[in-house]
ModelCIF file with pLDDT and N, C-alpha, C, O atoms, coordinates in Angstrom:
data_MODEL
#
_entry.id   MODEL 
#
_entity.id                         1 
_entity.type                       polymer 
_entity.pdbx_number_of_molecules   1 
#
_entity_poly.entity_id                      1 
_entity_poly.type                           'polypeptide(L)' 
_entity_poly.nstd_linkage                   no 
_entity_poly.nstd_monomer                   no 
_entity_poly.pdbx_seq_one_letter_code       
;(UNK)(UNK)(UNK)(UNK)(UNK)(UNK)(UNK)(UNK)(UNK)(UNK)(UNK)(UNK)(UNK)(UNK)(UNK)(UNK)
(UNK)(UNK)(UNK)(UNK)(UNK)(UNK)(UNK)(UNK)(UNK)(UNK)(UNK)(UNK)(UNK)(UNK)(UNK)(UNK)
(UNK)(UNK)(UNK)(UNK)(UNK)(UNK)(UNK)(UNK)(UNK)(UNK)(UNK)(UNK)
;
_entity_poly.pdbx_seq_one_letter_code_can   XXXXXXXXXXXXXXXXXXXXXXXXXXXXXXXXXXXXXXXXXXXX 
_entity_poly.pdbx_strand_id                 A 
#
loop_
_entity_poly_seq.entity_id 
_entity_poly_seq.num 
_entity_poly_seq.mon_id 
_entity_poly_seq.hetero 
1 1  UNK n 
1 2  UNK n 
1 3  UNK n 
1 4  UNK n 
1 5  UNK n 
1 6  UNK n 
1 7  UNK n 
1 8  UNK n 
1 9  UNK n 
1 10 UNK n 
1 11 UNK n 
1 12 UNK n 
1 13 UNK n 
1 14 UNK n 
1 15 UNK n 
1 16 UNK n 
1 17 UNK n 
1 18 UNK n 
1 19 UNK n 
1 20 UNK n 
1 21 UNK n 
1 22 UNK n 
1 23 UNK n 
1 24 UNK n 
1 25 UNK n 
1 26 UNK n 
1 27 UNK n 
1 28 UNK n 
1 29 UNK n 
1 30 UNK n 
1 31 UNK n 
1 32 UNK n 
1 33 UNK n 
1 34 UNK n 
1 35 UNK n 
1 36 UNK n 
1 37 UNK n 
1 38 UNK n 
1 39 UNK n 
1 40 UNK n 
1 41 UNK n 
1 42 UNK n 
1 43 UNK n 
1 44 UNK n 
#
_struct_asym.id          A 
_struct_asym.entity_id   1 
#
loop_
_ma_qa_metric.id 
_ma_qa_metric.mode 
_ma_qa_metric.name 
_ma_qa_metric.software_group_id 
_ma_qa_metric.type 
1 global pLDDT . pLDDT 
2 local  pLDDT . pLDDT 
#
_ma_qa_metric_global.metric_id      1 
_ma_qa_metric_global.metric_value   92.41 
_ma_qa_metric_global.model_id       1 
_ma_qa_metric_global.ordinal_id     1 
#
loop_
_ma_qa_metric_local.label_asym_id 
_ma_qa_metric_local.label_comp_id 
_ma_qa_metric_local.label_seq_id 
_ma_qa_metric_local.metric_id 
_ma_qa_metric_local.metric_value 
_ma_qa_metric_local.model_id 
_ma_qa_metric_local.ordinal_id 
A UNK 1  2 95.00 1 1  
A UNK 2  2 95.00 1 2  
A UNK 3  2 95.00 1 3  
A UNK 4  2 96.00 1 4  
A UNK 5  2 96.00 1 5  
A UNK 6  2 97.00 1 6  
A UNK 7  2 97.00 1 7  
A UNK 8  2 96.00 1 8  
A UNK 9  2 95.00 1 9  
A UNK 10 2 96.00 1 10 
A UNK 11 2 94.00 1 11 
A UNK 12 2 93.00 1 12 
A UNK 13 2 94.00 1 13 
A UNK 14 2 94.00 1 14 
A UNK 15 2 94.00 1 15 
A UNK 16 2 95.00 1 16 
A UNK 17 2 94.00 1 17 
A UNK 18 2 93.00 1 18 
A UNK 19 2 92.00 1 19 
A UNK 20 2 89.00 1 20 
A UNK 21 2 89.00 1 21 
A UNK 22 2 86.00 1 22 
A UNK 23 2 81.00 1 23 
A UNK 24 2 84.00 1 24 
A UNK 25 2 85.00 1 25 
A UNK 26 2 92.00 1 26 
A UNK 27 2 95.00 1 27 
A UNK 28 2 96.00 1 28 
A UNK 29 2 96.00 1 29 
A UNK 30 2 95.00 1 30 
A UNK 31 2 93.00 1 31 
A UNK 32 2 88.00 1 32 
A UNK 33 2 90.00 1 33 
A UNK 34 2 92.00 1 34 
A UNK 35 2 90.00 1 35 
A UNK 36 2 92.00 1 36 
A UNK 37 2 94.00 1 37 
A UNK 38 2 95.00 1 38 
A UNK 39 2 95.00 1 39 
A UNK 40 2 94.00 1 40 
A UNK 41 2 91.00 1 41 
A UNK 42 2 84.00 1 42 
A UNK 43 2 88.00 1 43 
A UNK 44 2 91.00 1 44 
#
loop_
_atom_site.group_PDB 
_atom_site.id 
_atom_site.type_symbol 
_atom_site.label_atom_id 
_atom_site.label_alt_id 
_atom_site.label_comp_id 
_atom_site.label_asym_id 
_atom_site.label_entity_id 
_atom_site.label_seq_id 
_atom_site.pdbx_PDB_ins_code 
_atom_site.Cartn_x 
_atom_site.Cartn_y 
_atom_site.Cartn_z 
_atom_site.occupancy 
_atom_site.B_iso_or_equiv 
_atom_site.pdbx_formal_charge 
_atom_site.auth_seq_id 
_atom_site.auth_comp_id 
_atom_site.auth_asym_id 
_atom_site.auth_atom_id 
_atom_site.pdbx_PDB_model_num 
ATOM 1   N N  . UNK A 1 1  ? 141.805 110.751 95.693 1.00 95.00 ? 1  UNK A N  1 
ATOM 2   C CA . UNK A 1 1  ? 141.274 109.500 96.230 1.00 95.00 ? 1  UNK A CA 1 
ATOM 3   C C  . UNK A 1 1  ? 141.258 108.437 95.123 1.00 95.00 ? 1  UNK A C  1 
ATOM 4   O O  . UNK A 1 1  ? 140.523 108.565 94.144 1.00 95.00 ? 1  UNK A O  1 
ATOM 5   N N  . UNK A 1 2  ? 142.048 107.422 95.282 1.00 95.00 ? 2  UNK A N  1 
ATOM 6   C CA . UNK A 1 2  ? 141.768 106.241 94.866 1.00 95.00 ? 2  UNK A CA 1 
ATOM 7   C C  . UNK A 1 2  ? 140.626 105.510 93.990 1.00 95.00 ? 2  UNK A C  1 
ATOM 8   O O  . UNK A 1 2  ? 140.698 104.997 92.874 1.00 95.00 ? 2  UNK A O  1 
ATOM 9   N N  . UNK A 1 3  ? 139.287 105.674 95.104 1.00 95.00 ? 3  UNK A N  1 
ATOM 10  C CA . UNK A 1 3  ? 138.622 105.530 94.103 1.00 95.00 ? 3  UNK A CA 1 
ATOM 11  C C  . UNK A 1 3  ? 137.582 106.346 92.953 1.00 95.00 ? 3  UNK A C  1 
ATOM 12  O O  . UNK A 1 3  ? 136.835 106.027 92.028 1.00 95.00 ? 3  UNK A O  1 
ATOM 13  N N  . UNK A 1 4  ? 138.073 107.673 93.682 1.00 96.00 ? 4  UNK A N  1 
ATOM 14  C CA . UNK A 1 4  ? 137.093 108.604 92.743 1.00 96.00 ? 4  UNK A CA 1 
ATOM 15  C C  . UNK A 1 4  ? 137.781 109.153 91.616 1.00 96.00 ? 4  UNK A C  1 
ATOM 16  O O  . UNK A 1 4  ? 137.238 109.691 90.650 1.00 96.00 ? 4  UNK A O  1 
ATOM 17  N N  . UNK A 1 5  ? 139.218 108.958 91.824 1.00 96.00 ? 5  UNK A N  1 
ATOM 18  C CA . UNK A 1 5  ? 140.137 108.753 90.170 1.00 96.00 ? 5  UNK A CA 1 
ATOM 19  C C  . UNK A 1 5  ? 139.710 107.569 89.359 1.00 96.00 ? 5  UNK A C  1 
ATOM 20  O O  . UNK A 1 5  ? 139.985 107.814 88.185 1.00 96.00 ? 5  UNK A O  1 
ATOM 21  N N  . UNK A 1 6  ? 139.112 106.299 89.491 1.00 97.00 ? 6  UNK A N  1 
ATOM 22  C CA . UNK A 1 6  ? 138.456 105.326 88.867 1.00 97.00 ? 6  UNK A CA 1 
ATOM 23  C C  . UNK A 1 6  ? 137.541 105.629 88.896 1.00 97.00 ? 6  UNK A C  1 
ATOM 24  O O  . UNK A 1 6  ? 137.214 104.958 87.917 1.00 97.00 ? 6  UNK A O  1 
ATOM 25  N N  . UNK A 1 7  ? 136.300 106.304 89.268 1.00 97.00 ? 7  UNK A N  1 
ATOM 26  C CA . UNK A 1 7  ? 135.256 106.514 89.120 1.00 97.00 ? 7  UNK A CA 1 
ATOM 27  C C  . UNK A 1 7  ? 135.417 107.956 88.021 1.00 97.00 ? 7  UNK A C  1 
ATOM 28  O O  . UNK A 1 7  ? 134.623 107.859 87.085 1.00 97.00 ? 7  UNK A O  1 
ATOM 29  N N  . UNK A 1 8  ? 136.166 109.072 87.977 1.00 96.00 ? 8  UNK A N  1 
ATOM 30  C CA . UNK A 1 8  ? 136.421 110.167 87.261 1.00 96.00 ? 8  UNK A CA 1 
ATOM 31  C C  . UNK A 1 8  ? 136.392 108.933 85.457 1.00 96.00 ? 8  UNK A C  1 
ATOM 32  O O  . UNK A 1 8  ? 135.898 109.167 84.354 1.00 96.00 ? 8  UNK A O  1 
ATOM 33  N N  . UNK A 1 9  ? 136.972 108.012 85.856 1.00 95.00 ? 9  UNK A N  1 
ATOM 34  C CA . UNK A 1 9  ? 137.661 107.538 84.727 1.00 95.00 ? 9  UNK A CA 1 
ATOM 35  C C  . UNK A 1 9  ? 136.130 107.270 83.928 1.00 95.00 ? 9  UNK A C  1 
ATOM 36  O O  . UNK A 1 9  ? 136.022 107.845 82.844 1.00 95.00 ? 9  UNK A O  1 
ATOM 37  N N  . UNK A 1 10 ? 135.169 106.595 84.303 1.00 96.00 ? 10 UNK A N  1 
ATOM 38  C CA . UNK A 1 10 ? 134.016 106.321 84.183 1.00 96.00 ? 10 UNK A CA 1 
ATOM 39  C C  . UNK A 1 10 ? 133.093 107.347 83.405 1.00 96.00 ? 10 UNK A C  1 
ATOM 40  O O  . UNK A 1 10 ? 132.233 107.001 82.596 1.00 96.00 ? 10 UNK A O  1 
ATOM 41  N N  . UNK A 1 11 ? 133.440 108.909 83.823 1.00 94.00 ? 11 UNK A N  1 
ATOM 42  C CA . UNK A 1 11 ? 132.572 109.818 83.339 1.00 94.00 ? 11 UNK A CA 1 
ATOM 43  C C  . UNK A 1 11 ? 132.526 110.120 81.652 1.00 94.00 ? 11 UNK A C  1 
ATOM 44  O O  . UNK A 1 11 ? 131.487 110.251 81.005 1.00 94.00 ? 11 UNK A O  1 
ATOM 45  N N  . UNK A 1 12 ? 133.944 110.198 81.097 1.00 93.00 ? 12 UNK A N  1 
ATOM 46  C CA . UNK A 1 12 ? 133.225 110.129 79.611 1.00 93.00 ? 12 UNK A CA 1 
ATOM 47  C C  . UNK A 1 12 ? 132.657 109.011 79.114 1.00 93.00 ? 12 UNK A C  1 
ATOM 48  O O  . UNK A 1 12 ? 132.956 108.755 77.948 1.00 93.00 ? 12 UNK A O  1 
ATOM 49  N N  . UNK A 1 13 ? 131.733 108.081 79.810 1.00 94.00 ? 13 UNK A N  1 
ATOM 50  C CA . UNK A 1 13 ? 131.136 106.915 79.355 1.00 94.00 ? 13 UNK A CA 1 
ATOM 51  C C  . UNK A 1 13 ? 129.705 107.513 79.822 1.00 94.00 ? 13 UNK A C  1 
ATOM 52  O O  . UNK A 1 13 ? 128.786 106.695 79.789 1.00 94.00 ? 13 UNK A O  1 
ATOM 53  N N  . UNK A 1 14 ? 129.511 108.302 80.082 1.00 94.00 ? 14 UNK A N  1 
ATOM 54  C CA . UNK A 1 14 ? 128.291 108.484 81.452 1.00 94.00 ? 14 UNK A CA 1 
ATOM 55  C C  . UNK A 1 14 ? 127.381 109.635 80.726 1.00 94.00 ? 14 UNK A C  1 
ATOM 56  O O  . UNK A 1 14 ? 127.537 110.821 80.435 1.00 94.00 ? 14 UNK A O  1 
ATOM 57  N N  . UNK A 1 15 ? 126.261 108.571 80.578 1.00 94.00 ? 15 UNK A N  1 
ATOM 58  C CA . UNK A 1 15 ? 124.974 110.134 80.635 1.00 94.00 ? 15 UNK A CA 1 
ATOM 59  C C  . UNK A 1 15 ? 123.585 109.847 81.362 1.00 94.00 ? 15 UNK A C  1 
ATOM 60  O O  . UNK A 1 15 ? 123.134 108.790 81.803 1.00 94.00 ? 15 UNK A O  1 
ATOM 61  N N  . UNK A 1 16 ? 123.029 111.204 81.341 1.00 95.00 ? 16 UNK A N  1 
ATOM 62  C CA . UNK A 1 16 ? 122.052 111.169 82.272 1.00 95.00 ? 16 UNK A CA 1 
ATOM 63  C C  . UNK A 1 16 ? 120.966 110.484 81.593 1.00 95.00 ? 16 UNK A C  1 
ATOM 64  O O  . UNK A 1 16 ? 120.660 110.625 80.409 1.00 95.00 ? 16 UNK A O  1 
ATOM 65  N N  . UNK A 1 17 ? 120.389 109.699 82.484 1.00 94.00 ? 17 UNK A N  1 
ATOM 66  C CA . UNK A 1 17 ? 119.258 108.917 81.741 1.00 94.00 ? 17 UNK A CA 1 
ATOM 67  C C  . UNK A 1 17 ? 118.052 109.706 82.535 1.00 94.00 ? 17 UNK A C  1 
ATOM 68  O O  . UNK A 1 17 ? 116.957 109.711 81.973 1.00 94.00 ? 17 UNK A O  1 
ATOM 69  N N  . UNK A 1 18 ? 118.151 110.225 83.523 1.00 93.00 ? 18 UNK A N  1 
ATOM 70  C CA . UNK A 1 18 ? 116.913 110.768 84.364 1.00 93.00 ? 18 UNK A CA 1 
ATOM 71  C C  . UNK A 1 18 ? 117.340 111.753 85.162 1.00 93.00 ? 18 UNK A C  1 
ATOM 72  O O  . UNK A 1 18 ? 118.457 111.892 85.660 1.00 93.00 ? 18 UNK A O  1 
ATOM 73  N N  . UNK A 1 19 ? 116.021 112.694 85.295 1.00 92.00 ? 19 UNK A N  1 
ATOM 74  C CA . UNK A 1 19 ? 116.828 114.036 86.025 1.00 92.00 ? 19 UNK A CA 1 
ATOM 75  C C  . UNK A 1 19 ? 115.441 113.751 87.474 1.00 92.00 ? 19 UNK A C  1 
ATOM 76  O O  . UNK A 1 19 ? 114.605 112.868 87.280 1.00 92.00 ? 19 UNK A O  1 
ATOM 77  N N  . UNK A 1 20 ? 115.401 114.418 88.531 1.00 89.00 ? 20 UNK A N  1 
ATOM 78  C CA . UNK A 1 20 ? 114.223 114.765 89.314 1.00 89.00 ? 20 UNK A CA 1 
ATOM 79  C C  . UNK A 1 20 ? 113.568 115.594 88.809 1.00 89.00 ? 20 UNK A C  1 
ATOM 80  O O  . UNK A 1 20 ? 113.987 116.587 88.214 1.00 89.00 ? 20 UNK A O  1 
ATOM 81  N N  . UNK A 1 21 ? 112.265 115.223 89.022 1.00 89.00 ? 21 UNK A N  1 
ATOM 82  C CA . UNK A 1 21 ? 111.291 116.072 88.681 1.00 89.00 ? 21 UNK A CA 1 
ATOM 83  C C  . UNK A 1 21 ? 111.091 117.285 89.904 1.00 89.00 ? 21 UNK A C  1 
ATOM 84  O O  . UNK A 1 21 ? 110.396 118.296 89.807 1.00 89.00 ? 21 UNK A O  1 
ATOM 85  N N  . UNK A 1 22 ? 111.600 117.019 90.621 1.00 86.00 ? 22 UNK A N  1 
ATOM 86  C CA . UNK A 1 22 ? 110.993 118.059 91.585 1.00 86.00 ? 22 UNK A CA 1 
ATOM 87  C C  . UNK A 1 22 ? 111.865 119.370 91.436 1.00 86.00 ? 22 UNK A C  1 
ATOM 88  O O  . UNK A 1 22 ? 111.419 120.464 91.783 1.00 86.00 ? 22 UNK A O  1 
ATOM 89  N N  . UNK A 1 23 ? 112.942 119.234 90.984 1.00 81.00 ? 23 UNK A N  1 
ATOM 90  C CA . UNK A 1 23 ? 113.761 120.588 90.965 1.00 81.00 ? 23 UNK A CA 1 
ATOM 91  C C  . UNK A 1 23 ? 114.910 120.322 91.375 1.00 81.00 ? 23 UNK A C  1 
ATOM 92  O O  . UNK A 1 23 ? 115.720 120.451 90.457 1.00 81.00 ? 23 UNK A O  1 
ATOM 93  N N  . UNK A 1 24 ? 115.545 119.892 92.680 1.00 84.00 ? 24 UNK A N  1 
ATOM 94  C CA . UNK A 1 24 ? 116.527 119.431 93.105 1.00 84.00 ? 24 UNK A CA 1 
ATOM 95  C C  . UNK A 1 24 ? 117.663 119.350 92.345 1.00 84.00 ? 24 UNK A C  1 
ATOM 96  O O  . UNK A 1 24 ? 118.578 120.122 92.631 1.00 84.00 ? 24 UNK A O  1 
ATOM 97  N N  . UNK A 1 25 ? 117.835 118.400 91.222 1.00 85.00 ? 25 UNK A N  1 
ATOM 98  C CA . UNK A 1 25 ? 119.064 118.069 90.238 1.00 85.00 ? 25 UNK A CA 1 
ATOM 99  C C  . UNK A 1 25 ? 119.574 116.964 90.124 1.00 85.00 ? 25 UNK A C  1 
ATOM 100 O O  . UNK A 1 25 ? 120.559 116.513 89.539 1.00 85.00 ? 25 UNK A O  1 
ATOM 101 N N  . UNK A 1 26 ? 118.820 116.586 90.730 1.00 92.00 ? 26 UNK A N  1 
ATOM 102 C CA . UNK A 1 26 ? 119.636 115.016 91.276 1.00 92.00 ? 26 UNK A CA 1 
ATOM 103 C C  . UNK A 1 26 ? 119.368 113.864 89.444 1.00 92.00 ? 26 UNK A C  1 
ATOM 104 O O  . UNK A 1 26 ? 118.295 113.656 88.878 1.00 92.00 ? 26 UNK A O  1 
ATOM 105 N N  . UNK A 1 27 ? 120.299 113.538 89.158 1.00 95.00 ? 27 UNK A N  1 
ATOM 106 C CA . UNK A 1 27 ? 120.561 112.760 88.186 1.00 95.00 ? 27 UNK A CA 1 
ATOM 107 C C  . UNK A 1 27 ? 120.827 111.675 88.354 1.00 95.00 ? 27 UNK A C  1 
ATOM 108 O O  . UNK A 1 27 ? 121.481 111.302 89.328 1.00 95.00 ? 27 UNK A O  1 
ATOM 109 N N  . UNK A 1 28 ? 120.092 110.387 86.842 1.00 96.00 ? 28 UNK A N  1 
ATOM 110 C CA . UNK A 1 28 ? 120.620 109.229 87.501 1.00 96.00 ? 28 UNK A CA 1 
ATOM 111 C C  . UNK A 1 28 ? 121.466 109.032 86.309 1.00 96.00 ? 28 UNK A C  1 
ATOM 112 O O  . UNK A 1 28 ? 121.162 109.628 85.275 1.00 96.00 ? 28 UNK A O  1 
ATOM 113 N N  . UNK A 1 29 ? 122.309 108.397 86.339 1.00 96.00 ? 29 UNK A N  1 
ATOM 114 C CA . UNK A 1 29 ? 123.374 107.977 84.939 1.00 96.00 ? 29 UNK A CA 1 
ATOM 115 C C  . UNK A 1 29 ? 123.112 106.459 84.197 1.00 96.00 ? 29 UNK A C  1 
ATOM 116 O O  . UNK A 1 29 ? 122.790 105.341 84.598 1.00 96.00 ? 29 UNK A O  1 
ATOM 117 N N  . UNK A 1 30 ? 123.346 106.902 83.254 1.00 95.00 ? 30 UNK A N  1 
ATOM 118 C CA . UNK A 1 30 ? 123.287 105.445 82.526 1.00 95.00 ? 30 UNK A CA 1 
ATOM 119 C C  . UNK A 1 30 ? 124.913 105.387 81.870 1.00 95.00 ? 30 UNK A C  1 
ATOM 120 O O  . UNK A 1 30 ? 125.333 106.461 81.437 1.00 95.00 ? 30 UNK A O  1 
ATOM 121 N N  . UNK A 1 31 ? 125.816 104.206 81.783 1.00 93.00 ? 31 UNK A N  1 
ATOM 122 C CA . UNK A 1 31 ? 126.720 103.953 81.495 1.00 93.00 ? 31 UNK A CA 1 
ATOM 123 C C  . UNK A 1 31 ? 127.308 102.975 80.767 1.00 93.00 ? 31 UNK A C  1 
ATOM 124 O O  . UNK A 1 31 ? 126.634 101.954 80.630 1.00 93.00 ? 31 UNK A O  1 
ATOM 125 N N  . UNK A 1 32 ? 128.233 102.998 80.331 1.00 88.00 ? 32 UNK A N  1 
ATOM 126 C CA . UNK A 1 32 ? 128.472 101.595 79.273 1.00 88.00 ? 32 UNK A CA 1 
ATOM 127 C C  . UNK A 1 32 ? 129.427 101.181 79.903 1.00 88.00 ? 32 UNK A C  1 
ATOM 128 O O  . UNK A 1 32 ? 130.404 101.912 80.065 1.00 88.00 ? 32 UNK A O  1 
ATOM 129 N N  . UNK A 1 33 ? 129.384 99.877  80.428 1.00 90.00 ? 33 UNK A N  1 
ATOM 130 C CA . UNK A 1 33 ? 129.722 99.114  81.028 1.00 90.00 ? 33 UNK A CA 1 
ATOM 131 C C  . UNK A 1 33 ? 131.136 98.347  80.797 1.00 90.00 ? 33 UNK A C  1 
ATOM 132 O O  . UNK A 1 33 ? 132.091 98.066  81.521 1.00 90.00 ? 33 UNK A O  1 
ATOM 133 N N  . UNK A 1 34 ? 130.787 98.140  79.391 1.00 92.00 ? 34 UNK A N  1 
ATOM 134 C CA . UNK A 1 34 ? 132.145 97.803  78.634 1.00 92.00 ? 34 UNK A CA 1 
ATOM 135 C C  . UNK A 1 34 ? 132.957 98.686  78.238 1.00 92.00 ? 34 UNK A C  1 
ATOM 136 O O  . UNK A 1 34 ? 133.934 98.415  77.541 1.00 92.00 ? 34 UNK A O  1 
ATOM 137 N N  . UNK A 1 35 ? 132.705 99.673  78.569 1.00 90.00 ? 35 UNK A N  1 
ATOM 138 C CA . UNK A 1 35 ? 133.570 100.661 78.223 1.00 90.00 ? 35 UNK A CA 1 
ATOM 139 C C  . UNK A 1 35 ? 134.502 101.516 79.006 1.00 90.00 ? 35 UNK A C  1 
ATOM 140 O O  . UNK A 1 35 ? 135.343 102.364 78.709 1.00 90.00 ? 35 UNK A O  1 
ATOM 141 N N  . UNK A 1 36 ? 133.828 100.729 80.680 1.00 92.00 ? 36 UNK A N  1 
ATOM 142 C CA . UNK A 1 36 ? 134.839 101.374 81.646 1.00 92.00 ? 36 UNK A CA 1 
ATOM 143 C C  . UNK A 1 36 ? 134.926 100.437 82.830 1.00 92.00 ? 36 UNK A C  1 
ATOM 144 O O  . UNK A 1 36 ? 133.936 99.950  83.376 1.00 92.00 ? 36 UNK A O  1 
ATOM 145 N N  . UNK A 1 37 ? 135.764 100.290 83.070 1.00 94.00 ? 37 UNK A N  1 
ATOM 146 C CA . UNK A 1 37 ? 136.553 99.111  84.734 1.00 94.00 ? 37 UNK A CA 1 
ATOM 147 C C  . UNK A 1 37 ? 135.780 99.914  85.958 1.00 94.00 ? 37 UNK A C  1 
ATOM 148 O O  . UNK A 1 37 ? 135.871 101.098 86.282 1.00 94.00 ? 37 UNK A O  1 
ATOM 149 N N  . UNK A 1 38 ? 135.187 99.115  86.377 1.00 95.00 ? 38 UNK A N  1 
ATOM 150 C CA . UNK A 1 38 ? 134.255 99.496  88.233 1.00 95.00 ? 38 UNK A CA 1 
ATOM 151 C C  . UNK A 1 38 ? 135.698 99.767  88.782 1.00 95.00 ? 38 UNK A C  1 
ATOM 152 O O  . UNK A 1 38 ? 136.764 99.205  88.527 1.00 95.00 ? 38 UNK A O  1 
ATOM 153 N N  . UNK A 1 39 ? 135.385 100.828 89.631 1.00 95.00 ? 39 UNK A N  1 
ATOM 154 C CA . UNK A 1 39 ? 136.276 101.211 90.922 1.00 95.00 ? 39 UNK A CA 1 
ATOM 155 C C  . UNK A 1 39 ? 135.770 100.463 91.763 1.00 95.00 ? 39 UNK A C  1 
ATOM 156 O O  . UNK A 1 39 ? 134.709 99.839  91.745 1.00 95.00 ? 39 UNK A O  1 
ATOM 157 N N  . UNK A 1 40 ? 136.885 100.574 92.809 1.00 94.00 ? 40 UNK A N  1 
ATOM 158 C CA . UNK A 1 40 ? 137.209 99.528  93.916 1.00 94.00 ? 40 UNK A CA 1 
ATOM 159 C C  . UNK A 1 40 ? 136.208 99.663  95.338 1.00 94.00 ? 40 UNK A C  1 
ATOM 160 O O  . UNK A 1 40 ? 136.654 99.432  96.463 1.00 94.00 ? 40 UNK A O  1 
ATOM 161 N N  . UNK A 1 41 ? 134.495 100.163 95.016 1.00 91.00 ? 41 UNK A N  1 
ATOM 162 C CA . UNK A 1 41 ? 133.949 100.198 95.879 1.00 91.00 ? 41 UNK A CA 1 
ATOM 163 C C  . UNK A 1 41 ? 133.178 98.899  97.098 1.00 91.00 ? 41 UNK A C  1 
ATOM 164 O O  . UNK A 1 41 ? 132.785 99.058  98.254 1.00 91.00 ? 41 UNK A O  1 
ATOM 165 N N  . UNK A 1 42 ? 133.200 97.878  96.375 1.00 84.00 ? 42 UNK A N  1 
ATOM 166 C CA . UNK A 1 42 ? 132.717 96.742  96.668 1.00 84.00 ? 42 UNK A CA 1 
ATOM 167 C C  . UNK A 1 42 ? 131.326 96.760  96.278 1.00 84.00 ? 42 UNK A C  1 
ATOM 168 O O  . UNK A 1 42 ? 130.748 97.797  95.954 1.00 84.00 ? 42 UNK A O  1 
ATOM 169 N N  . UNK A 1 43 ? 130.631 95.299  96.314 1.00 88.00 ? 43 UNK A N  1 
ATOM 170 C CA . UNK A 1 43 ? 129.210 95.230  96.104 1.00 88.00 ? 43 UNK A CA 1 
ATOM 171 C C  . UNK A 1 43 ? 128.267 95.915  96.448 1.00 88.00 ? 43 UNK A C  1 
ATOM 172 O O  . UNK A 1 43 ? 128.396 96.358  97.589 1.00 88.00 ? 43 UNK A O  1 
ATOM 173 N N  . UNK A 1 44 ? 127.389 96.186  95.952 1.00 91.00 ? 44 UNK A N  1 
ATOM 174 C CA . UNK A 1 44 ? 125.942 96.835  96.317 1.00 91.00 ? 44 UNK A CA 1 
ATOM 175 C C  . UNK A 1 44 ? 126.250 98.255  95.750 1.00 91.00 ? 44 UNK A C  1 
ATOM 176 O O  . UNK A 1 44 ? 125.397 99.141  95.806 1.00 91.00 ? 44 UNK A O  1 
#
């Protein structure tokens, strides 16, 4: 997919800034911005 090959591209820029506390896994990322081109998802 299109855009999750631009978004793949994104991941060695990418770390977790926050995990859930509840157990789940769910992560949020923090990223450098300048360091990688947005995929073609649109706003929001």
């Amino acid at each position: 997919d299109p855009v999750h090959v631009a978004l793949r591209r994104q991941v060695p820029h990418l770390n977790v800034r926050a995990r859930c506390t509840c157990g789940c896994g769910t992560a949020y990322f923090e990223l450098d911005t300048s360091e990688a081109e947005p995929a073609p998802t649109g706003p929001g």
